[in-house]
Protein backbone atom coordinates (compact mmCIF):
# COMPACT_ATOMS: atom_id res chain seq x y z
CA UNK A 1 35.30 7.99 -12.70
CA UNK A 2 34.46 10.71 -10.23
CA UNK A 3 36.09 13.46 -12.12
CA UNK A 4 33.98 12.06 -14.91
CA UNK A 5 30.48 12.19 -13.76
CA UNK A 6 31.03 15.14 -11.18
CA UNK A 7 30.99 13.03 -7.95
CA UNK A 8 32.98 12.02 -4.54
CA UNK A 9 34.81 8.61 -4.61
CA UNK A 10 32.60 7.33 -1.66
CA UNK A 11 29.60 7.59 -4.90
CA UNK A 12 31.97 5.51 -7.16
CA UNK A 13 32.99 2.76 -4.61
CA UNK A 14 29.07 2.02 -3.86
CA UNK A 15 28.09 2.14 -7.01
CA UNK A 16 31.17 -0.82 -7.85
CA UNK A 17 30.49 -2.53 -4.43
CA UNK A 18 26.23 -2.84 -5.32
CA UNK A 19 27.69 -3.40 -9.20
CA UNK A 20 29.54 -6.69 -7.55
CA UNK A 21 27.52 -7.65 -5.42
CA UNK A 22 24.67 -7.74 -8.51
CA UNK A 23 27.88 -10.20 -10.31
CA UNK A 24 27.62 -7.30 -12.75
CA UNK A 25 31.05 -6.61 -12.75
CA UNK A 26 33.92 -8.79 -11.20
CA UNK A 27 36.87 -6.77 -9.33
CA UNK A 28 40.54 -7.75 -9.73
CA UNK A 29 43.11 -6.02 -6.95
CA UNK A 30 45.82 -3.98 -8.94
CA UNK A 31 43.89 -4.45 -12.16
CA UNK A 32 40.49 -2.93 -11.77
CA UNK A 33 37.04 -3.70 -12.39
CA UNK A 34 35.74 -5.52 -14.93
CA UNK A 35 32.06 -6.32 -17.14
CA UNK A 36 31.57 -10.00 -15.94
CA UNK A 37 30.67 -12.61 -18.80
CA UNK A 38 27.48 -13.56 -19.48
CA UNK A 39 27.27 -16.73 -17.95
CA UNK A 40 29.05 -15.48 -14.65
CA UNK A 41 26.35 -13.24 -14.66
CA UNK A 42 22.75 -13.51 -12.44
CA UNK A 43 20.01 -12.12 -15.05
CA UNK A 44 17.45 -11.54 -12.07
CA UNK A 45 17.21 -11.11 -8.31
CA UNK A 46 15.15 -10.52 -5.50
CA UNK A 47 15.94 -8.68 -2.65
CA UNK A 48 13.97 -7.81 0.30
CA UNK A 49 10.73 -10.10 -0.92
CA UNK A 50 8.45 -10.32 2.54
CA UNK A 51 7.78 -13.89 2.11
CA UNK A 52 4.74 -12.83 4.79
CA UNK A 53 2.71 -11.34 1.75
CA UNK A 54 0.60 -13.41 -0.07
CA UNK A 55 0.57 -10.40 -2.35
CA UNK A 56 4.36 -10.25 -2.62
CA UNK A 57 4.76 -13.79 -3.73
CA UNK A 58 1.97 -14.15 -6.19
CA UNK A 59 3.32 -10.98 -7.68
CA UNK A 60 6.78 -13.31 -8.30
CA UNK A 61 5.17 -15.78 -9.00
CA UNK A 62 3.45 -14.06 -11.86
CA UNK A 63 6.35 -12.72 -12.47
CA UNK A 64 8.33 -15.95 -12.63
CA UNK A 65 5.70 -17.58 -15.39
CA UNK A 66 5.58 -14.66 -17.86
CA UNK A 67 9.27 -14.74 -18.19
CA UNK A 68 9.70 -18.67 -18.25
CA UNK A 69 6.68 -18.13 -21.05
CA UNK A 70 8.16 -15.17 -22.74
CA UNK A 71 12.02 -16.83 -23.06
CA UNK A 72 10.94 -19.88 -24.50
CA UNK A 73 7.99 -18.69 -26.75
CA UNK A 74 10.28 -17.83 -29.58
CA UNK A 75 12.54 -21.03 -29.24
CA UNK A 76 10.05 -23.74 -30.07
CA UNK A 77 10.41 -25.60 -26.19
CA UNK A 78 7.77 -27.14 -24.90
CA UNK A 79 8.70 -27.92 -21.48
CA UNK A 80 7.74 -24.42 -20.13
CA UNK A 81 3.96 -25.85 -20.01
CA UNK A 82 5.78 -28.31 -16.81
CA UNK A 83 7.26 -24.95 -15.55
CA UNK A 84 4.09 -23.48 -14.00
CA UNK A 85 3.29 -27.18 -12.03
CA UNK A 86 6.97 -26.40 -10.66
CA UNK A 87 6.87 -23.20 -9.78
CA UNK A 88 4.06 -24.20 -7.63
CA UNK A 89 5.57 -27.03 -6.02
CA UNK A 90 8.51 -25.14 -4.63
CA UNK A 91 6.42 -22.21 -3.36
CA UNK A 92 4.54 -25.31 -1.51
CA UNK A 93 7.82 -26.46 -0.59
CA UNK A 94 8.72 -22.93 0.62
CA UNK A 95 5.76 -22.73 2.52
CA UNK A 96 6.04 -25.47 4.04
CA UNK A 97 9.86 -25.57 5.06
CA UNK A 98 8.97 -21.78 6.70
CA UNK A 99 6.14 -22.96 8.46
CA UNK A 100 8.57 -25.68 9.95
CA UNK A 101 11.35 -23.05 10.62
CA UNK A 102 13.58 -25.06 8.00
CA UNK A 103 15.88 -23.87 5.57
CA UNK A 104 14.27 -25.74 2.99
CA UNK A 105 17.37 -27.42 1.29
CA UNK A 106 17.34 -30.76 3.13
């Protein structure tokens, strides 16, 4: 691959390690690297939210209801209308389990 696009193998292994460590691809020693299946696959995540900025997490948040909205739209569900009155609950939850310095999973 580095012959190929024209750069040094440090270039290639980063670009496998952050392809991995997105579950993009899985890695198999002696075999190679391979396009992980769908369902192995993470279709979005968040790194380096500041959970500090009110901004930051309405921006998800709007973020997180458009895309509920927009995936089941065109499949005839109707139990993304619940999905907004649960998105809030967890950010409560959130807030609420950082305010107590808890991990938020008891």
């Amino acid at each position: 691959m580095f012959e190929q696009f024209s750069v040094c193998r440090a270039v290639v292994r980063e670009a496998l390690s952050q392809l991995k460590f997105e579950d993009l691809i899985t890695m198999q020693r002696g075999k190679g690297a391979f396009v992980a299946k769908r369902g192995e696959r993470h279709a979005f995540r968040l790194s380096e939210v500041s959970l500090g900025e009110e901004n930051s997490l309405l921006h998800i948040l709007e973020f997180l209801i458009t895309h509920r909205r927009s995936r089941h739209s065109s499949s005839g569900n109707t139990s993304h209308r619940r999905g907004p009155q649960r998105i809030r609950q967890a950010l409560i939850g959130m807030e609420y389990a950082i305010v107590n310095d808890r991990l938020g999973d008891e």
